[in-house]
Protein backbone atom coordinates (compact mmCIF):
# COMPACT_ATOMS: atom_id res chain seq x y z
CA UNK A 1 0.00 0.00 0.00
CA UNK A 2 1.49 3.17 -0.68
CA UNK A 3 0.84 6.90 0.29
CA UNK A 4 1.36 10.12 -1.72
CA UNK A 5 1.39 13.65 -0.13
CA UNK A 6 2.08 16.32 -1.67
CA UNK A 7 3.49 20.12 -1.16
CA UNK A 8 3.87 23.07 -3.83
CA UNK A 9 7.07 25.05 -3.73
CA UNK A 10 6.48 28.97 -5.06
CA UNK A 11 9.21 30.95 -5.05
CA UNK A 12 9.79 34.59 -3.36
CA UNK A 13 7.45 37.08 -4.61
CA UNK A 14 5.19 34.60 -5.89
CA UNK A 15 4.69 33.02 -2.26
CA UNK A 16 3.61 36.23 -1.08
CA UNK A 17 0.95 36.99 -3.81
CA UNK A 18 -0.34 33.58 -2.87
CA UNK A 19 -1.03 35.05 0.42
CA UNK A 20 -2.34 38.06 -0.16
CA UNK A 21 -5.20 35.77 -2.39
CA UNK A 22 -6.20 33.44 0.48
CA UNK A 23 -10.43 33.36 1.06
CA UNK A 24 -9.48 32.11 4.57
CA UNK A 25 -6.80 33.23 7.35
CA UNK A 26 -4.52 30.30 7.23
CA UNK A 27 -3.40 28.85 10.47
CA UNK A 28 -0.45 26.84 11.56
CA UNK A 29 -1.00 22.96 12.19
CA UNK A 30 0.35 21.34 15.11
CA UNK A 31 2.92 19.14 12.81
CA UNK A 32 3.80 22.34 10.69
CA UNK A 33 7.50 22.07 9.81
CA UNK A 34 10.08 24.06 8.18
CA UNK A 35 11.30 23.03 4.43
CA UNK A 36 14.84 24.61 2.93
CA UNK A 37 14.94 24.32 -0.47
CA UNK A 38 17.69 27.08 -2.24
CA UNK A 39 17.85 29.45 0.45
CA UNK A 40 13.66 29.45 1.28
CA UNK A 41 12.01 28.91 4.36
CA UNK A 42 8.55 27.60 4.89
CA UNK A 43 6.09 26.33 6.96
CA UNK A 44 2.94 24.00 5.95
CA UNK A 45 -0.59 24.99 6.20
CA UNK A 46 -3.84 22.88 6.08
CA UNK A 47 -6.02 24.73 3.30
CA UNK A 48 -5.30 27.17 0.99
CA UNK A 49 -7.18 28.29 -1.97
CA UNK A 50 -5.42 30.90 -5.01
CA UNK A 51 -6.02 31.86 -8.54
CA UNK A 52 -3.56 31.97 -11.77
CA UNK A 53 -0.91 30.43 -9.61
CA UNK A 54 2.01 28.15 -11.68
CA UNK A 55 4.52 26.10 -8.99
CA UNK A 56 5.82 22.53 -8.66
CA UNK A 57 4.57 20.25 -6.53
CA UNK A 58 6.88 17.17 -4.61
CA UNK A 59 5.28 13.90 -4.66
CA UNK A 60 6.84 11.49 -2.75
CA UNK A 61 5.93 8.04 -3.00
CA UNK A 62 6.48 5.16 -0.64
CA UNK A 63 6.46 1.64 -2.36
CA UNK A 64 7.25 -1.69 -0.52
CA UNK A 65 10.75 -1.90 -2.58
CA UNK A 66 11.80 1.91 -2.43
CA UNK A 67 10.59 5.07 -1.67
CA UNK A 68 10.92 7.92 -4.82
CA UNK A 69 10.83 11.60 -4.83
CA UNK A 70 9.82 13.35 -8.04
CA UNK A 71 8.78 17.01 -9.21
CA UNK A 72 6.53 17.98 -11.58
CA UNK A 73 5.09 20.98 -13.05
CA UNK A 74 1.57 21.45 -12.32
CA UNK A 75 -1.53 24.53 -12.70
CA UNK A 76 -3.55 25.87 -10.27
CA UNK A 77 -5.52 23.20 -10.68
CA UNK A 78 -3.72 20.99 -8.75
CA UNK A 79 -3.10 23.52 -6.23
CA UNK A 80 -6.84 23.90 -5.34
CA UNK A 81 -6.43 19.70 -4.78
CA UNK A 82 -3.90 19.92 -2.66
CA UNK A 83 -4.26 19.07 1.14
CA UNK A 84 -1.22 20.90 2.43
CA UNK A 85 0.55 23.83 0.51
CA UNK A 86 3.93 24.80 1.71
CA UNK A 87 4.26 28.80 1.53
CA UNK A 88 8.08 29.86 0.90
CA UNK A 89 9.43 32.70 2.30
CA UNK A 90 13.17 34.01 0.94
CA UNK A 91 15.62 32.95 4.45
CA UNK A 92 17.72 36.06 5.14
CA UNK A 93 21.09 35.72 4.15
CA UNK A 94 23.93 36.22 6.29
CA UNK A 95 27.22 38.36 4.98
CA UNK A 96 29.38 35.56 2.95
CA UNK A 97 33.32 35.93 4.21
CA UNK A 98 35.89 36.87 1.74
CA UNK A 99 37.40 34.43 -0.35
CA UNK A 100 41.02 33.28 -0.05
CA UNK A 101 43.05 34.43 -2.89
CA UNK A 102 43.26 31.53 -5.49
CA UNK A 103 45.83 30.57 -8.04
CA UNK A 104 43.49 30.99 -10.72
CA UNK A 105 43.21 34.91 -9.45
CA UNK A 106 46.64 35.56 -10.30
CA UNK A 107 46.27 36.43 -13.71
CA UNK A 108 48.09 37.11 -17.17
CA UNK A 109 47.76 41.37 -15.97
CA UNK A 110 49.23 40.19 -12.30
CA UNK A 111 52.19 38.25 -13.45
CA UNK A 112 53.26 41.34 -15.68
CA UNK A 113 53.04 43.73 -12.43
CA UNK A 114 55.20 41.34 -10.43
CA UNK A 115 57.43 41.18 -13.45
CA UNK A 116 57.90 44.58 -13.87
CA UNK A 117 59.27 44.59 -10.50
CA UNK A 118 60.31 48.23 -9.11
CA UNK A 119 59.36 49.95 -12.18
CA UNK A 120 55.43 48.62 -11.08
CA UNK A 121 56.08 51.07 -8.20
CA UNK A 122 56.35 54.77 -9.68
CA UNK A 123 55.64 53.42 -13.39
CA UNK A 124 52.28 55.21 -14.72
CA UNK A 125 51.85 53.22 -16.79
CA UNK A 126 51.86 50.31 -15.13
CA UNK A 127 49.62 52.00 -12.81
CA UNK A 128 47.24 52.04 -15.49
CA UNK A 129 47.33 48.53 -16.11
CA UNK A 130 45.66 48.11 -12.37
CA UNK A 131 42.01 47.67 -13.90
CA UNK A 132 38.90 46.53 -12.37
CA UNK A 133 38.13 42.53 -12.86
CA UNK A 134 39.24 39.07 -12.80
CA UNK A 135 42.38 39.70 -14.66
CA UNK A 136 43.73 42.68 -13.05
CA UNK A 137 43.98 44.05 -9.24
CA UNK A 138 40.73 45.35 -7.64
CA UNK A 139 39.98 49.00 -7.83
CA UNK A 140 40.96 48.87 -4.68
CA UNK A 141 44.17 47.82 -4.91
CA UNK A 142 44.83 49.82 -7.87
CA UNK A 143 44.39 52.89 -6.02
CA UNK A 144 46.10 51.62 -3.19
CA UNK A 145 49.30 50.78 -5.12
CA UNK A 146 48.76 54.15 -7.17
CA UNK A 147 48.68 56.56 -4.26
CA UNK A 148 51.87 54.79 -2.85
CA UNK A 149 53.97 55.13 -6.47
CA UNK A 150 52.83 58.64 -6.02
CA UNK A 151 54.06 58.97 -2.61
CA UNK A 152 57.02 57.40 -3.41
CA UNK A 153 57.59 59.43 -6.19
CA UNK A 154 57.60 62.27 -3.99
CA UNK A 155 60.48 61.91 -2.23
CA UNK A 156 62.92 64.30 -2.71
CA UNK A 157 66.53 63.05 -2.29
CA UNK A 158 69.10 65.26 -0.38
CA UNK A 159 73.12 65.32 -1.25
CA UNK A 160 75.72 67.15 -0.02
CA UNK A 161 77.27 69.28 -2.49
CA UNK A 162 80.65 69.92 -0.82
CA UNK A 163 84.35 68.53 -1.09
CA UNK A 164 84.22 66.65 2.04
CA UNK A 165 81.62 66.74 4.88
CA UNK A 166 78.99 69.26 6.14
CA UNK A 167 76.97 69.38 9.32
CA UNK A 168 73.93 68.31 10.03
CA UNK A 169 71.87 70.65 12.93
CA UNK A 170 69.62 70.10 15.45
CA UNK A 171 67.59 73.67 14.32
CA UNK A 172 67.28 75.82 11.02
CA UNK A 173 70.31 77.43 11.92
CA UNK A 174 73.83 78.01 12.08
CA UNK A 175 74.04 78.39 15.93
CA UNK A 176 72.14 75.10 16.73
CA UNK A 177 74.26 71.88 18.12
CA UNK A 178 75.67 69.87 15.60
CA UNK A 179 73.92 66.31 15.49
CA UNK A 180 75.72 64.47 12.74
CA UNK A 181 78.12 64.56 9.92
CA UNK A 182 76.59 64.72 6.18
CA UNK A 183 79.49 63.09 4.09
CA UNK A 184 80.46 63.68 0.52
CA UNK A 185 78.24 60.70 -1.44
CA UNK A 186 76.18 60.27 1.29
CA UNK A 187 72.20 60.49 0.67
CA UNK A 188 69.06 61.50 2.94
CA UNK A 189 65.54 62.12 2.16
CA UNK A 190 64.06 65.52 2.75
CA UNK A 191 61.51 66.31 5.11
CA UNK A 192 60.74 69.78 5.05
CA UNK A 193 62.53 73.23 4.01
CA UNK A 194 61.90 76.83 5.48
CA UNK A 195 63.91 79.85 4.99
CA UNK A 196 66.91 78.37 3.20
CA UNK A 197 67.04 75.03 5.73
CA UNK A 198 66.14 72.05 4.48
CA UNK A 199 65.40 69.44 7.32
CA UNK A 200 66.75 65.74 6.23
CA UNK A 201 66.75 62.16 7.51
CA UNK A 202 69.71 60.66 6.47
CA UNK A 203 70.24 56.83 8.59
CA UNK A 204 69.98 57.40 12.08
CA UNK A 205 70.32 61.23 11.68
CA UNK A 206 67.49 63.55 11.45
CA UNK A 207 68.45 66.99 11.68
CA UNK A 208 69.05 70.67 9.30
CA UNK A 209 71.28 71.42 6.67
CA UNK A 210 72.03 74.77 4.80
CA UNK A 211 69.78 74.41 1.07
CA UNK A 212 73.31 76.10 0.07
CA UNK A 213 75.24 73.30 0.14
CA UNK A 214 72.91 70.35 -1.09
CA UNK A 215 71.73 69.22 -4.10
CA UNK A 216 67.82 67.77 -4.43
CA UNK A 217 66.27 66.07 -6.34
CA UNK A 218 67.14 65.22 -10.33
CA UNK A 219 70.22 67.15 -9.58
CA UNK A 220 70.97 64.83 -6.22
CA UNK A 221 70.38 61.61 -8.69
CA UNK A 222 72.27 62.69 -11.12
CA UNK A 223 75.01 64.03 -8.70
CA UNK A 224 74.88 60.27 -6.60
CA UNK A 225 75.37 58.48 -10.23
CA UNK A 226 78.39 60.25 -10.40
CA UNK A 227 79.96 59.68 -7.69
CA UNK A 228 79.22 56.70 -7.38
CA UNK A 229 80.38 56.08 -3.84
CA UNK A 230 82.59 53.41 -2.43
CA UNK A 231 81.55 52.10 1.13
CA UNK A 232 84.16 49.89 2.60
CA UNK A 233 82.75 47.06 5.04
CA UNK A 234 85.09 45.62 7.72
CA UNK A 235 85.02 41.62 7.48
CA UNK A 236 87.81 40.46 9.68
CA UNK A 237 86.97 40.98 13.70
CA UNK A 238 89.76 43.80 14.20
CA UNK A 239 90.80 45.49 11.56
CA UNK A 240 93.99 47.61 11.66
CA UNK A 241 93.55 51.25 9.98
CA UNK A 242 97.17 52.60 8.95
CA UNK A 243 98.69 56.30 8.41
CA UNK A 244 99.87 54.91 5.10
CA UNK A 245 99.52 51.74 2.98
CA UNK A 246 101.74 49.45 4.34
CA UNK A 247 101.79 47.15 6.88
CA UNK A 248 105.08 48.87 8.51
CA UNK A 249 103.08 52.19 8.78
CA UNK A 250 101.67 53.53 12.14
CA UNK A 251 98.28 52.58 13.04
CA UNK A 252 95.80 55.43 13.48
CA UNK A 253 93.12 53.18 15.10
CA UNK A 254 91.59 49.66 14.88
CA UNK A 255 88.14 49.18 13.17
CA UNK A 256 85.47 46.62 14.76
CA UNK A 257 83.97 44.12 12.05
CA UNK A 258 81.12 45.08 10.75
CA UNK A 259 82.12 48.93 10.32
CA UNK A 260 81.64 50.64 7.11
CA UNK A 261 83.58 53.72 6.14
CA UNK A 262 83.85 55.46 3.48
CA UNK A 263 86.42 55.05 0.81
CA UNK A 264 88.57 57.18 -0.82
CA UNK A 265 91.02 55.79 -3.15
CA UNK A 266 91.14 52.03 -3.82
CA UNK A 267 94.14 49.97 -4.38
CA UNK A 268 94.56 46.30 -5.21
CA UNK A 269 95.92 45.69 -1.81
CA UNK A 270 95.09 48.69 0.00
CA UNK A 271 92.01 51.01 0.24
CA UNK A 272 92.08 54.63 1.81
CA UNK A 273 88.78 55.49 3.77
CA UNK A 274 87.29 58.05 5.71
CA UNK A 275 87.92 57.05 9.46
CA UNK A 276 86.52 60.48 10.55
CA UNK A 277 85.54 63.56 8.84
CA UNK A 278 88.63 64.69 9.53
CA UNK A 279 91.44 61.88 9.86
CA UNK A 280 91.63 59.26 6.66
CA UNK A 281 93.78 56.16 7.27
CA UNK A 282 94.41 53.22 4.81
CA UNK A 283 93.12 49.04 5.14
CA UNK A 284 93.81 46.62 3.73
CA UNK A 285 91.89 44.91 0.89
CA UNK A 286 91.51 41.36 1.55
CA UNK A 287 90.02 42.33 5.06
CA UNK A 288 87.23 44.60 3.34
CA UNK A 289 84.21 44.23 1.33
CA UNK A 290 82.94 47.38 -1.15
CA UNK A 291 80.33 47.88 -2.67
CA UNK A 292 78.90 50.85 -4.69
CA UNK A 293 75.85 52.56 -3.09
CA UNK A 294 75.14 55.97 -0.99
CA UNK A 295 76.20 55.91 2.57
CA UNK A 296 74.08 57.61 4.95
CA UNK A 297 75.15 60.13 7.97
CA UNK A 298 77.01 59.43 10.85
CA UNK A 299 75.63 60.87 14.18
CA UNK A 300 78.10 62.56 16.61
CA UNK A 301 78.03 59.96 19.41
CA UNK A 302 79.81 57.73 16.47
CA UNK A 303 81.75 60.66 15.33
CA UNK A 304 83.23 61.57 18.70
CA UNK A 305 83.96 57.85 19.93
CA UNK A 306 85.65 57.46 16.52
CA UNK A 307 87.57 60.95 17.04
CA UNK A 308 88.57 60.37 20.61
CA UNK A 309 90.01 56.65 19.74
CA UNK A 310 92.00 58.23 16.52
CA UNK A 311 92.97 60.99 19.04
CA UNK A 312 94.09 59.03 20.76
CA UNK A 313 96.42 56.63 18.74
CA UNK A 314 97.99 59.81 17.68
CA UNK A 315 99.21 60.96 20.80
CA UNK A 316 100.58 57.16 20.84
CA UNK A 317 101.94 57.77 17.30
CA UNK A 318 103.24 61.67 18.84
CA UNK A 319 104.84 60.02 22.35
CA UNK A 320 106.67 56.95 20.00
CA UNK A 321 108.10 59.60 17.92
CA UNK A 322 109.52 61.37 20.99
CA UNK A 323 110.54 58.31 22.41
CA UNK A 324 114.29 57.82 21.76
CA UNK A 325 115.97 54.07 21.98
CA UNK A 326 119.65 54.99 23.25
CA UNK A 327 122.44 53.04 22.33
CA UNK A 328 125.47 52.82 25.32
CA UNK A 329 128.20 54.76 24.50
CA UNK A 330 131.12 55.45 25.77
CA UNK A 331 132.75 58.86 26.21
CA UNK A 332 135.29 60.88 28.24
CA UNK A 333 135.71 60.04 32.23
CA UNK A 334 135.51 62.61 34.51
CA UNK A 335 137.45 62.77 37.65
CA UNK A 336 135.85 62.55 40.87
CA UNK A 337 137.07 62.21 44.46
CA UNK A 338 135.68 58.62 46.68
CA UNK A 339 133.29 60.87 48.59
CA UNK A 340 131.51 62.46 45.71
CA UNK A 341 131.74 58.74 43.60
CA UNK A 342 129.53 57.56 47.00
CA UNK A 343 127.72 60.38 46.91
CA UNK A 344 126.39 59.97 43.44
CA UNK A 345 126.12 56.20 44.00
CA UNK A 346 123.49 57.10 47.05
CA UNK A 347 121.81 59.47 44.63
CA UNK A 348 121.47 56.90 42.40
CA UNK A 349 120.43 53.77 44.59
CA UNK A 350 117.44 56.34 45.60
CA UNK A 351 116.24 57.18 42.83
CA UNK A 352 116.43 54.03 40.72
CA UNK A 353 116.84 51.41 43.62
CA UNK A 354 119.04 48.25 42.23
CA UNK A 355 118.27 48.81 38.30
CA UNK A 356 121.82 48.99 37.17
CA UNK A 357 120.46 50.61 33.87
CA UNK A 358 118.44 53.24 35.78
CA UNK A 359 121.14 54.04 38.29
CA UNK A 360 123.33 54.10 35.02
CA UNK A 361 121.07 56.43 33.42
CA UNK A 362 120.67 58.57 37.02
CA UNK A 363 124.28 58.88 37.11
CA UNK A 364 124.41 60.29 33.64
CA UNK A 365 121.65 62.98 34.15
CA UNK A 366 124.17 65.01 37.43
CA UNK A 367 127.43 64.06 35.31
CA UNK A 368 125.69 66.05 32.41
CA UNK A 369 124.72 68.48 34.60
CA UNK A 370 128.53 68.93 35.76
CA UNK A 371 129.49 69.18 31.89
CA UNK A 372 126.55 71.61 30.94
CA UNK A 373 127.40 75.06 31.97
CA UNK A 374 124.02 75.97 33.38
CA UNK A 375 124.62 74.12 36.43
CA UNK A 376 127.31 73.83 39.46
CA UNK A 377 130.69 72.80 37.91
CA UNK A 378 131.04 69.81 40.81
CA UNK A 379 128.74 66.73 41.93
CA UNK A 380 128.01 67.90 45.15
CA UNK A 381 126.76 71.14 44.35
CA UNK A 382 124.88 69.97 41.63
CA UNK A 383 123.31 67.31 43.77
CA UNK A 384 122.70 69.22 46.55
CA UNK A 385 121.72 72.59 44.49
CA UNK A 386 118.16 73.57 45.86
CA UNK A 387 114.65 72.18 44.33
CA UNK A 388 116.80 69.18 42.20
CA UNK A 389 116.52 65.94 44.04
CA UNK A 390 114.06 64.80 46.55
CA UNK A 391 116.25 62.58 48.25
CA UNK A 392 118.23 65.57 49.58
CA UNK A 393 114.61 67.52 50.72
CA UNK A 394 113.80 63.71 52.54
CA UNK A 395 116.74 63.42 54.29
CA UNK A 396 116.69 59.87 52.92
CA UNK A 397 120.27 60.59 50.60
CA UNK A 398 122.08 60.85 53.93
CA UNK A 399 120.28 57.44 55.28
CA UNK A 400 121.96 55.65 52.25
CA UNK A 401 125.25 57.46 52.80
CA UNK A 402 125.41 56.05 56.38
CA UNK A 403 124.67 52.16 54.88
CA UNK A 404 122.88 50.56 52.42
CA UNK A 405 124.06 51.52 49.33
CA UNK A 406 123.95 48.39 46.92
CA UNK A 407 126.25 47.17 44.37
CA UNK A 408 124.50 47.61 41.46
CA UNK A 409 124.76 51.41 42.36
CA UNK A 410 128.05 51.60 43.26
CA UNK A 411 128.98 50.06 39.89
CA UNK A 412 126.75 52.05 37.72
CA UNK A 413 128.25 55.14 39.27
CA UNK A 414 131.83 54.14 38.54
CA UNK A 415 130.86 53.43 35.32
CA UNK A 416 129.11 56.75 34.50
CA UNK A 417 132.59 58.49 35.94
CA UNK A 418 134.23 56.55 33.48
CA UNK A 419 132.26 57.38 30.56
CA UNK A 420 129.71 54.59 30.21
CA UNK A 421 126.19 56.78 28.68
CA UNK A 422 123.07 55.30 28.33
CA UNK A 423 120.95 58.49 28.15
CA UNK A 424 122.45 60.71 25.57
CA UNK A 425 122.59 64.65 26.89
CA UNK A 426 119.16 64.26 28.63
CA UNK A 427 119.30 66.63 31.62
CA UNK A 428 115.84 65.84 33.43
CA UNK A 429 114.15 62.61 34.70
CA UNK A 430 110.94 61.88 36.18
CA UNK A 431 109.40 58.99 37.55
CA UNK A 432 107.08 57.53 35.39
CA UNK A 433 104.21 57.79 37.74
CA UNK A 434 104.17 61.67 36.85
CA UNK A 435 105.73 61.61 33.44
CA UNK A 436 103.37 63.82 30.82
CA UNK A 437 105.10 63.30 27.29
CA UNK A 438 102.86 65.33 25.62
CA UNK A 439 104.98 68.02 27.50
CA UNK A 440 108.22 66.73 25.90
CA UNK A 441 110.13 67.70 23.22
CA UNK A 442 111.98 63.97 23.43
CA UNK A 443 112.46 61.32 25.81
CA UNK A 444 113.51 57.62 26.54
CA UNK A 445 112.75 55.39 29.28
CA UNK A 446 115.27 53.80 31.47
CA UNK A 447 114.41 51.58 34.69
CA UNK A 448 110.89 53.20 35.12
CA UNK A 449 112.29 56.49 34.88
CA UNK A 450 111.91 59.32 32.21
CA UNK A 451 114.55 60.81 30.68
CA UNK A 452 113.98 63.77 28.46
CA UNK A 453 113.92 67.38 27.32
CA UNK A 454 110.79 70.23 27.28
């Protein structure tokens, strides 16, 4: 035995004309349910009588073997036979979410934007190519990308047009603090200008420079093409940077790896760079890498800690020049009596203890003295002439006159009388704990002592 029921589907608009026609107000049945059928909603009445009204009705059929579902077209007709008419309603439908990106989306226009690379970014033309549909960007997109080409494009580049460096200010003018160094071939991007100031940021440096002395735009392009620049890269860990090219020349300073500098000439072994705006120094090759591109400018905390280390391997470079190595020599003997041979002996076991090179060197400086002509002609009076030694001042000279005096003295006296130098002419010493060589005119070193000349 089978049973057959059957329900008309009418779409949307139609669904509510249907209503609008009913004799009777329908109401809902106790087993009313609700039907989804391509994105309509419905619920099924008992009776329900319309006019002119097309739809397709769902028979379903239950057989012993199989049960079968089948539509058919039917009139109103069959509508006014119907026991139970399902009325569809359109379901609200809810915001769909954004599709991921496919492969297919990536189209014959996108591949020629990616392949077009950087010219894609301030090209116009390519801009143009940005159209609305499946084979191009969005319009959204296109503007996107075209308002950043544009902004792009509006960057004005900034070069220093001077022989070596300029400075970079904290203010529009030529009173304000200095806050970095704008190098020959270096390049910045302007920010603003007022009055003959242009304010740049340039690496780590933001700061004003004088619209005098910089070139901007096409002119700052064409000016950085020129150039060219050189910037030398320090590979190795510690990287010596020499006064000339050669490894026998003085070093100026030592470079971290890392470092970049920028070069002046460059060699096949050696390479001259900037070490400071002020000091250039030479390195060699093999330790470097260089590449052409614009450097950027250096802020003063770099400049200064680069400064004060090369200022201070010159005063190294300065004191070693100073610094005389004196070969012993041996020269006239002077005659002196036992007491003033002791005397000088105690003089010198004071002042350079058992060192028989310093008491050697000691002796030398009074028997000079003697020889000079601006001091006593004797070794007692120039010993004991006021101010000179400050074992006399102590009292401590007459302790080691009374005992104590060793050996090593005694015989670096005797040798000094007999004309045994180790110090040259120097008339002055100092111990080394006070020694300032930048006040020196020469020197050498001799048992901890200085010897040397203003």
């Amino acid at each position: 035995m089978s049973t057959q029921a059957k329900s008309v589907y009418a779409c949307g608009a139609l669904a509510f004309s249907l209503l609008s026609m009913c004799l009777l107000q329908p109401s809902i049945s106790p087993a009313a349910k609700s039907l989804d059928q391509e994105g309509l909603t419905g619920a099924v009445i008992e009776t329900m009588e319309s006019e002119g009204t097309e739809g397709t009705v769902q028979t379903e059929q239950t057989t012993d073997d199989a049960e079968e579902t089948f539509f058919e077209e039917v009139t109103d007709a069959v509508l006014a036979e119907s026991e139970e008419v399902t009325i569809l309603t359109p379901e609200p439908s809810e915001p769909s979410e954004p599709s991921e990106p496919s492969e297919e989306s990536f189209s014959a226009g996108m591949a020629t934007v990616l392949n077009e690379g950087e010219k894609a970014r301030t090209d116009a033309e390519m801009i143009s190519k940005l159209e609305t549909g499946d084979e191009y960007f969005s319009a959204g997109m296109a503007t996107a990308m075209n308002e950043g080409a544009q902004a792009r494009a509006a960057v004005v580049r900034v070069v220093p047009n001077v022989d070596t460096v300029m400075n970079i200010r904290a203010e529009a003018s030529e009173e304000a603090p200095v806050v970095g160094k704008f190098y020959r071939g270096c390049v910045g991007e302007q920010v603003e200008a007022a009055d003959g100031w242009i304010k740049v940021q340039s690496g780590a440096v933001t700061g004003w420079v004088s619209a005098e002395y910089v070139k901007t735009g096409d002119e700052a392009d064409q000016m950085i093409a020129e150039l060219n620049p050189v910037v030398v890269t320090v590979n190795a860990d510690t990287l010596n940077v020499r006064r000339e090219a050669g490894t026998e020349a003085d070093v100026l300073a030592v470079a971290s790896g890392g470092q970049t500098f920028m070069a002046g000439e460059v060699g096949d072994e050696w390479v001259r760079i900037f070490y400071t705006p002020d000091v250039t120094g030479y390195v060699a090759a093999e330790f470097v890498t260089m590449e052409n591109k614009a450097g950027t400018a250096v802020d003063m905390e770099t400049v200064n800690a680069l400064q004060a280390e090369a200022d201070k391997k010159e005063a190294e470079r300065k004191a070693q020049e100073k610094k005389k190595q004196i070969a012993l020599t041996t020269g006239s003997p002077m005659v002196a009596s036992v007491d003033d041979a002791t005397l000088l002996a105690a003089v010198c076991q004071y002042e350079a203890g058992s060192n028989y090179d310093g008491c050697l060197a000691v002796a030398n400086v009074v028997l000079n003295r003697v020889r000079s002509g601006g001091y006593p002609n004797s070794i007692a009076e120039v010993i004991y002439a006021p101010g000179q030694f400050g074992s006399v001042r102590s009292g401590a000279l007459n302790r080691y006159l009374n005992g104590g005096i060793s050996g090593s003295a005694r015989q670096a006296a005797n040798d000094a009388l007999a004309g045994a130098n180790n110090i040259g002419g120097y008339l002055h010493f100092c111990s080394g704990r006070v020694a300032n060589v930048n006040s020196f005119s020469s020197y050498t070193v001799v048992g901890g002592n200085y010897f040397y000349t203003r």
